[in-house]
Protein backbone atom coordinates (compact mmCIF):
# COMPACT_ATOMS: atom_id res chain seq x y z
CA UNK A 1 -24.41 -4.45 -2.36
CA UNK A 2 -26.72 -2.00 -4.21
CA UNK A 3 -26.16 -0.57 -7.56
CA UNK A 4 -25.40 3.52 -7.48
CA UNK A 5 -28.42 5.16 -7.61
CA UNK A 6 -30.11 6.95 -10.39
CA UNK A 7 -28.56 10.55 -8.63
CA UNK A 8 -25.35 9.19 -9.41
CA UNK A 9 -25.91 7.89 -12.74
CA UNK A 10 -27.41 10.98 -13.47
CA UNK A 11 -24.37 13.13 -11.87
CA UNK A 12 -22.24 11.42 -14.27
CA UNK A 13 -23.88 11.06 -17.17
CA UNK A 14 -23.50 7.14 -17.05
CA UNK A 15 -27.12 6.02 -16.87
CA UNK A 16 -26.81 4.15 -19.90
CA UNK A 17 -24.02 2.69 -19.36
CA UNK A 18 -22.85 -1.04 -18.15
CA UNK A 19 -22.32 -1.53 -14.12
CA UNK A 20 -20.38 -4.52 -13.22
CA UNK A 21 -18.82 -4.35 -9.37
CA UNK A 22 -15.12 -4.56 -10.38
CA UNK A 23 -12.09 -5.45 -8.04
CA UNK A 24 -11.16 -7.37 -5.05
CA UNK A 25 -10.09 -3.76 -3.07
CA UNK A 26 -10.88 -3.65 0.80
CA UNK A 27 -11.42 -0.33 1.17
CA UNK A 28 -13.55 1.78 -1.61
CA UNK A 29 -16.83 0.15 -3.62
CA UNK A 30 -15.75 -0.48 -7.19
CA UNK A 31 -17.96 -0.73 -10.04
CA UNK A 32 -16.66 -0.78 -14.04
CA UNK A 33 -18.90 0.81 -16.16
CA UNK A 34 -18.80 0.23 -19.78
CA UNK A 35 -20.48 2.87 -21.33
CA UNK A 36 -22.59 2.65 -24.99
CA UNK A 37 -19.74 2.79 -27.16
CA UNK A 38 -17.34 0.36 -25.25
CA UNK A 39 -15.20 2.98 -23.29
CA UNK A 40 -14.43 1.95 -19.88
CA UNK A 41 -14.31 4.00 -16.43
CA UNK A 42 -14.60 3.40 -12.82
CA UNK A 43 -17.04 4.52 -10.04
CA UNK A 44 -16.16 4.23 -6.69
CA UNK A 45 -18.46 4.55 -3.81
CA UNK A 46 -15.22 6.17 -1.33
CA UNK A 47 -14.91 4.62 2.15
CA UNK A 48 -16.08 6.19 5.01
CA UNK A 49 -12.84 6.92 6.49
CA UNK A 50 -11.44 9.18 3.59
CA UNK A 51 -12.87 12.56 3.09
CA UNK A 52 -14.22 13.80 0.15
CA UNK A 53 -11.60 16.87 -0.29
CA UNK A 54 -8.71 13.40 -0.82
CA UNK A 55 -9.92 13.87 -4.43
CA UNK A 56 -8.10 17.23 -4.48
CA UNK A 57 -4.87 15.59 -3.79
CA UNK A 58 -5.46 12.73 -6.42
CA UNK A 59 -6.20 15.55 -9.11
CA UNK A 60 -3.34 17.54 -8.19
CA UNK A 61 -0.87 14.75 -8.09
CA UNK A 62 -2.42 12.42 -11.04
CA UNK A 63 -2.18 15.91 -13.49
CA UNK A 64 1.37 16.10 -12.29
CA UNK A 65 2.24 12.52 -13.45
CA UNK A 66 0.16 13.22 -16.60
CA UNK A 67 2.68 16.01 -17.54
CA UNK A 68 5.49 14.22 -17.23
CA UNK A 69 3.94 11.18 -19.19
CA UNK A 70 3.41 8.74 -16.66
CA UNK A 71 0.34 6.17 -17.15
CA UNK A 72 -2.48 7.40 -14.25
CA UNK A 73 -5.76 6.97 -13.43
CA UNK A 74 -7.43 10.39 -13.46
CA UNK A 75 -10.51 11.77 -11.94
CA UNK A 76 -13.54 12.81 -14.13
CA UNK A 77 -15.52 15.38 -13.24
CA UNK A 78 -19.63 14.99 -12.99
CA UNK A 79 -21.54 17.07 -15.21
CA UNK A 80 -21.34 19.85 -12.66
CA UNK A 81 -18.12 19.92 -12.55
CA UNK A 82 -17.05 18.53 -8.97
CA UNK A 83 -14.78 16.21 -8.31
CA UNK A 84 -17.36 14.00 -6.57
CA UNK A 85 -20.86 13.62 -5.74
CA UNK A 86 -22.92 12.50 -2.31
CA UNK A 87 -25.42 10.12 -1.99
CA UNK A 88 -25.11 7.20 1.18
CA UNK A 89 -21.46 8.00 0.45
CA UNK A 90 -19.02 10.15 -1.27
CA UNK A 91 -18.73 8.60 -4.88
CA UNK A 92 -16.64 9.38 -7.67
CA UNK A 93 -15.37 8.46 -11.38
CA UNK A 94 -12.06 7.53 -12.58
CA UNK A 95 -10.39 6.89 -16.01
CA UNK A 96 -9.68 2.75 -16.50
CA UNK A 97 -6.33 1.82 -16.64
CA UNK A 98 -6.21 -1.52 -18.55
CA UNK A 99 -3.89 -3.94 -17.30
CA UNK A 100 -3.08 -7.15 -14.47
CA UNK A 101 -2.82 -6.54 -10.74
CA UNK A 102 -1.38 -9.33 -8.91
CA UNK A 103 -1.53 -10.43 -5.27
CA UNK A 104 2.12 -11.81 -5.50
CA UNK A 105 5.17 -10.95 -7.06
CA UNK A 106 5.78 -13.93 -9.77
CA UNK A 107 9.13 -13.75 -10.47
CA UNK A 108 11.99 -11.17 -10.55
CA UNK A 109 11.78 -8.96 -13.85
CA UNK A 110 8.24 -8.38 -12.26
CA UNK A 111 9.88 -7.49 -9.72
CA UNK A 112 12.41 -5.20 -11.44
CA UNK A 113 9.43 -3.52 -13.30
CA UNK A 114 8.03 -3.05 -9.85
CA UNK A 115 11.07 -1.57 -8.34
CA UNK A 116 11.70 0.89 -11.98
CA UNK A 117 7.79 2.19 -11.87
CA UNK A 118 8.07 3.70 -8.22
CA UNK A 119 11.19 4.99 -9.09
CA UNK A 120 9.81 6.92 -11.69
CA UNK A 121 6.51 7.91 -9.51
CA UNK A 122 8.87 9.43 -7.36
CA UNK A 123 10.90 10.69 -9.49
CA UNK A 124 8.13 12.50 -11.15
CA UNK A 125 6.24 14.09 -8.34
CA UNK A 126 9.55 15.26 -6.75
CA UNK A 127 9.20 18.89 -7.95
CA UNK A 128 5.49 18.84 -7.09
CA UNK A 129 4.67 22.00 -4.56
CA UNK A 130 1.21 21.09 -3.12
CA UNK A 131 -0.14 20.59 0.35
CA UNK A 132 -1.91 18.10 0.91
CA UNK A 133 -5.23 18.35 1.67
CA UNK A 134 -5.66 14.57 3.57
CA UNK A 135 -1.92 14.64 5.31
CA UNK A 136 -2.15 11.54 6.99
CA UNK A 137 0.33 12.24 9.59
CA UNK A 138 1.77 9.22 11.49
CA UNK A 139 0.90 6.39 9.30
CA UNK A 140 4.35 4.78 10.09
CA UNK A 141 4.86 6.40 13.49
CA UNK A 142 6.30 2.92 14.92
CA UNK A 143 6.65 4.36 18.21
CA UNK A 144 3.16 5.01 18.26
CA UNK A 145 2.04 1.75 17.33
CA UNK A 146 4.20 -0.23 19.64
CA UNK A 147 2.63 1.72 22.69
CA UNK A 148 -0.84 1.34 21.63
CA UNK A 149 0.18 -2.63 21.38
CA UNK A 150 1.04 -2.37 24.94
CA UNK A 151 -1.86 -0.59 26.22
CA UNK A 152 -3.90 -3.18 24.42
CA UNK A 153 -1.80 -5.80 26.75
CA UNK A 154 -3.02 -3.67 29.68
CA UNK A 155 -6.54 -3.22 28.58
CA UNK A 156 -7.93 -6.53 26.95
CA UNK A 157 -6.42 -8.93 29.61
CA UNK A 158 -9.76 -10.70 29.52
CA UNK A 159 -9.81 -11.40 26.13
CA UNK A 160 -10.38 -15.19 24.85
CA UNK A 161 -7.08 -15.94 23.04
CA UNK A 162 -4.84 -13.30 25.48
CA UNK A 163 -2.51 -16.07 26.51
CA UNK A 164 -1.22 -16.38 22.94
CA UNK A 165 -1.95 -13.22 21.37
CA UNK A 166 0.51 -12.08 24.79
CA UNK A 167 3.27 -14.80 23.56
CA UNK A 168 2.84 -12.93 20.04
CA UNK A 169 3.03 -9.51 20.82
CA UNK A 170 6.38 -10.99 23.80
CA UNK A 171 8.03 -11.92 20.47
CA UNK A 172 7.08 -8.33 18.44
CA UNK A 173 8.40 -6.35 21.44
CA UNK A 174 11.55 -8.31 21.31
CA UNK A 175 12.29 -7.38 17.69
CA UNK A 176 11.27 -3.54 18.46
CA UNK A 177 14.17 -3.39 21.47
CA UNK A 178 16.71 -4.69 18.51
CA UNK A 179 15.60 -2.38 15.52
CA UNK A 180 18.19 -0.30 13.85
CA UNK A 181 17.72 3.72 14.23
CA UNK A 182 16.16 4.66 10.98
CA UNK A 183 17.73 8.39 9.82
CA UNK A 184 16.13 11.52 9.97
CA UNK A 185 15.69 12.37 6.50
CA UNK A 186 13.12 14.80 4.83
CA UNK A 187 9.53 14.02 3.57
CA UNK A 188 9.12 13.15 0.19
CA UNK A 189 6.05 12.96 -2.04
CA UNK A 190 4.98 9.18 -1.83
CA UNK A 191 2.04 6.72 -2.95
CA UNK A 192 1.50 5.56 0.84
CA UNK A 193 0.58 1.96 0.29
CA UNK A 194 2.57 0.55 -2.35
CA UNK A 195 1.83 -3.23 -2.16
CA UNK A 196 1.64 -5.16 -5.46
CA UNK A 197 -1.92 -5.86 -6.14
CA UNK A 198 -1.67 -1.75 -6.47
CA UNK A 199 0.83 -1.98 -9.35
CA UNK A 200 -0.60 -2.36 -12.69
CA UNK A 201 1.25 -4.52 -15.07
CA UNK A 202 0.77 -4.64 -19.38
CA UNK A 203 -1.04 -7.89 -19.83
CA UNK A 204 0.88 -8.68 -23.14
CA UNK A 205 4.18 -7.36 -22.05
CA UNK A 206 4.21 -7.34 -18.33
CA UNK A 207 5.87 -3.99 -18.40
CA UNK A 208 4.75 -2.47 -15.09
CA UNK A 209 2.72 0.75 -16.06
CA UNK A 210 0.48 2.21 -13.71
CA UNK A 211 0.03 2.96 -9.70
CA UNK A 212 -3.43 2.54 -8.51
CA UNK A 213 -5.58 3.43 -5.27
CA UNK A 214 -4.37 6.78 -4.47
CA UNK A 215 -6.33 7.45 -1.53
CA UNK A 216 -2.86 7.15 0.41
CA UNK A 217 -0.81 9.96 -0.82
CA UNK A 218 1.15 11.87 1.27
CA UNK A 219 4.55 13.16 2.16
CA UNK A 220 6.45 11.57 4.44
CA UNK A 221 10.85 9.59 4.67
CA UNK A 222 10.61 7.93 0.99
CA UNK A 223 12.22 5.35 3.11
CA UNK A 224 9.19 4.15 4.80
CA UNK A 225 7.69 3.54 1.34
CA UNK A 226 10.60 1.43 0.23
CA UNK A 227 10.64 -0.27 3.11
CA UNK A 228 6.48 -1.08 2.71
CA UNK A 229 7.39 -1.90 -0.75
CA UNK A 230 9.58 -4.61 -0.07
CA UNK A 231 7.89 -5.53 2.54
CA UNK A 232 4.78 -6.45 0.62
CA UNK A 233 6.64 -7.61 -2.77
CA UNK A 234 9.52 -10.06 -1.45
CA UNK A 235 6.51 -12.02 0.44
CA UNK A 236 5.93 -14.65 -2.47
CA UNK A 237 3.32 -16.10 0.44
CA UNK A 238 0.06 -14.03 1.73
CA UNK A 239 0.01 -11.61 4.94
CA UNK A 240 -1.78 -14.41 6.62
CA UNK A 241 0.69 -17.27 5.63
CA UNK A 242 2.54 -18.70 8.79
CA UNK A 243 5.71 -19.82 7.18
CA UNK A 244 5.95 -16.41 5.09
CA UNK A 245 9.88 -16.13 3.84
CA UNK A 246 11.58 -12.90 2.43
CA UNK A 247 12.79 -13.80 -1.15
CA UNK A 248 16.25 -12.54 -1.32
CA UNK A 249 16.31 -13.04 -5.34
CA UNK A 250 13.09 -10.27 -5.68
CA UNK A 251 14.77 -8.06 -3.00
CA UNK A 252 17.67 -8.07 -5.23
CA UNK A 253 15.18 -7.49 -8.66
CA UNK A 254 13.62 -4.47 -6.91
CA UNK A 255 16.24 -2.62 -5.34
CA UNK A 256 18.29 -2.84 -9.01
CA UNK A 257 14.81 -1.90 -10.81
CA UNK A 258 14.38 1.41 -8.88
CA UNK A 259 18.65 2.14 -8.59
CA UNK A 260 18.52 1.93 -12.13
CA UNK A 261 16.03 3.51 -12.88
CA UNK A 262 16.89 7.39 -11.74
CA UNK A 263 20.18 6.75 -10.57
CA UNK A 264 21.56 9.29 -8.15
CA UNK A 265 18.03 10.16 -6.91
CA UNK A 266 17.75 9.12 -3.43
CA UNK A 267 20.63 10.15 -0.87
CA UNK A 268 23.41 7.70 0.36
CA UNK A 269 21.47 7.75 3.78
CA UNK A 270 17.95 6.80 2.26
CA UNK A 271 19.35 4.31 -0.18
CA UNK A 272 21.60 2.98 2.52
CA UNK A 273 18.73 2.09 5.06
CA UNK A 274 16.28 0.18 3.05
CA UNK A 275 17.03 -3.09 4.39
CA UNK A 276 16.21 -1.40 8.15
CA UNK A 277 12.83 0.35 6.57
CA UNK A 278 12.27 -2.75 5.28
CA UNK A 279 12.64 -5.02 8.69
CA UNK A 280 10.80 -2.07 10.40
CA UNK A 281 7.87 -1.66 8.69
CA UNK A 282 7.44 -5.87 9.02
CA UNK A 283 7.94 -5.42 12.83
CA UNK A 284 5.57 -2.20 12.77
CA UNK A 285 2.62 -4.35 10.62
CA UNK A 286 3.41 -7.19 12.86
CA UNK A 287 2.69 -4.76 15.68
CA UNK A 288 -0.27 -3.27 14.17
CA UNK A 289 -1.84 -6.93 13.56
CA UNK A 290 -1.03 -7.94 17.07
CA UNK A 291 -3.15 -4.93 18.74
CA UNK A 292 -6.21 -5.98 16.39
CA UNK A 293 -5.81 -9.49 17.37
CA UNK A 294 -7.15 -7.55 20.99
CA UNK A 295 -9.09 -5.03 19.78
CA UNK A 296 -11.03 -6.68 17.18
CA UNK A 297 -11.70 -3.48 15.00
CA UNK A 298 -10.12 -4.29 11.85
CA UNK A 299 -12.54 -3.65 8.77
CA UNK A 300 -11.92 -6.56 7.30
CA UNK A 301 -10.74 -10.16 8.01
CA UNK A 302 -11.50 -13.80 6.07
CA UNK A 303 -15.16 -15.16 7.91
CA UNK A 304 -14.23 -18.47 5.45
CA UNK A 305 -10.74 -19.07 6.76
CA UNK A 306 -10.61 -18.13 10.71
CA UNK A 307 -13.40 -18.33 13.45
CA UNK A 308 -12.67 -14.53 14.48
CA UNK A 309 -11.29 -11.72 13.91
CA UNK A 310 -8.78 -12.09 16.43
CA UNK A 311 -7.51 -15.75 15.05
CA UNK A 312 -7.23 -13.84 11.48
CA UNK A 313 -4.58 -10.94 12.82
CA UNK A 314 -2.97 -13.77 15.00
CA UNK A 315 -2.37 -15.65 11.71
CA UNK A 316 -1.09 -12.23 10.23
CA UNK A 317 0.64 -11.34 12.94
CA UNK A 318 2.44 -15.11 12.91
CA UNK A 319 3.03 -14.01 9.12
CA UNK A 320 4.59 -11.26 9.58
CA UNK A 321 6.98 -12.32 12.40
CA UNK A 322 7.94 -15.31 10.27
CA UNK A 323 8.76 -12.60 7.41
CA UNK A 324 10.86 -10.85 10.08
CA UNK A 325 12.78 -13.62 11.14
CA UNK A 326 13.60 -14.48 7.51
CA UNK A 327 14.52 -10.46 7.22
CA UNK A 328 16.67 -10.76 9.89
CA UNK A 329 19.11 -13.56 8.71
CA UNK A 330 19.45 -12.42 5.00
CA UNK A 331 20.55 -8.88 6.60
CA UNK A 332 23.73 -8.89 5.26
CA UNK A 333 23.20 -9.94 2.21
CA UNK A 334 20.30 -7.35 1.70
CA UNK A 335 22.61 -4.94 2.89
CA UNK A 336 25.58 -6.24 0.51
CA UNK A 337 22.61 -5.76 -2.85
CA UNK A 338 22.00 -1.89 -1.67
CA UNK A 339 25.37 -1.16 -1.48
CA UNK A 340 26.48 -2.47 -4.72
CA UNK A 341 23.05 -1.65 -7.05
CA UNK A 342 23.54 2.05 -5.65
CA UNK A 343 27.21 2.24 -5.42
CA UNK A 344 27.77 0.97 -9.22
């Protein structure tokens, strides 16, 4: 991976500054530059799949948090005054938001923390009128990714592994055909991938105190975030772990971090139907990582621990099915936790 070039140091005004690549992110190019007198910022070299004019929304939205005193990362201008600059890519610079990001949930107040910063992210960007430049329509359109996991059962027949990837996906269909009916509700400003290595904790307090990687805002049923969210933060294993379990105890944490948090905020209907988002969204990823196990086009996958591709999204799709099953007999307890944080 090459340094930015001398056009970008230049557009910046970093050139004499400190480069060190920064972050274990799979989707932007991360560098932390430490500049002469020991301030710290980040440039990111943007992926190719996110146009340049998503730096609109992360101005308009991060300025909106900024008002109402939320901790954000915010974008910095180059010395022109845009919001990015091109060269082999669409890069840009970012204020540094000291802190810890995790790849697991450690125990529940992290977990309440977790659960009481989103709260106030929504919370806070719930008066914000702005379109949004990158909608991202769809992103959890579950319908739409259960039919393009069967036409991948019609169309890659040949493939190597289709004899188990097909017992996989038998198993992910099965779950779809006994999925509650999620509510219509209305769209919501949301962060749009709120796992926990994006949550920035206080490294002396472990006060959770920042949202990062805002390439995924959007509007859409603030449901479908929670349900991501818990998704991602009561796995105390990795996407790719086969005996993944859904910890009960940090479901609990959460759910009473964000309740608390702005009470009266979300309606009886959203509040009431985390536990489905939540089982939904694991059937929907589970989905999602069952096509690719076909397909073979995800961006990124582990070359040290699988063979393939395809044997990585089997593992995660094995992962997330075993998080499903584990969903699926705490259900009434989850339920029992929503009802009595939000009802109190």
């Amino acid at each position: 991976m090459n340094k930015p070039s001398n056009k970008i140091l230049r557009s910046f005004g970093i050139e004499k500054a400190r480069l060190e690549l920064f972050g274990t992110g799979l989707m932007n190019e991360t560098w932390l530059v430490t500049m002469p007198e020991g301030e710290r910022l980040v440039l990111q070299r943007m992926h190719s799949i996110f146009p340049a004019e998503i730096n609109q929304d992360i101005n308009a939205v991060t300025h909106h948090l900024s008002t109402k005193g939320l901790s954000t990362p915010r974008i910095l201008p180059t010395l022109k005054g845009s919001l990015s600059e091109e060269d082999q890519g669409v890069w840009r610079m970012m204020t540094y938001i000291d802190g810890v990001s995790r790849d697991a949930i450690e125990n529940a107040e992290q977990a309440k923390q977790a659960g009481t910063l989103l709260a106030r992210f929504h919370h806070a960007v719930s008066d914000l009128d702005y379109n949004f430049r990158n909608a991202r329509l769809g992103v959890h359109d579950t319908a739409r990714h259960i039919d393009t996991l069967k036409n991948a059962l019609l169309g890659y027949k040949n493939h190597l592994h289709f004899k188990k990837i097909k017992t996989l996906a038998e198993e992910v269909l099965h779950l779809v055909d006994e999925l509650p009916a999620l509510p219509e509700l209305a769209d919501r400003i949301v962060h749009g991938d709120p796992k926990i290595s994006n949550v920035i904790f206080d490294s002396k307090t472990d006060e959770a105190i920042c949202l990062i990687d805002l390439d995924t805002l959007t509007r859409m049923p603030v449901i479908l975030e929670l349900g991501d969210a818990m998704r991602s933060w009561c796995n105390l294993s990795t996407e790719d772990d086969l005996s993944s379990t859904f910890s009960l105890k940090i479901f609990k944490a959460a759910v009473e971090g964000y309740g608390q948090c702005v009470p009266n905020f979300l309606h009886e209907k959203e509040w009431r139907a985390i536990p489905d988002a939540t089982l939904t969204i694991t059937v929907e990823l589970a989905a999602r990582f069952c096509t690719d196990a076909l397909v073979e086009n995800y961006f990124h996958w582990n070359r040290h621990r699988f063979q393939s591709c395809s044997e990585h999204n089997q593992a995660r799709t094995n992962g997330q099915l075993s998080m499903a099953r584990s969903i699926c007999a705490q259900y009434q307890s989850m339920h029992e936790i929503v009802e009595k944080t939000f009802n109190a």
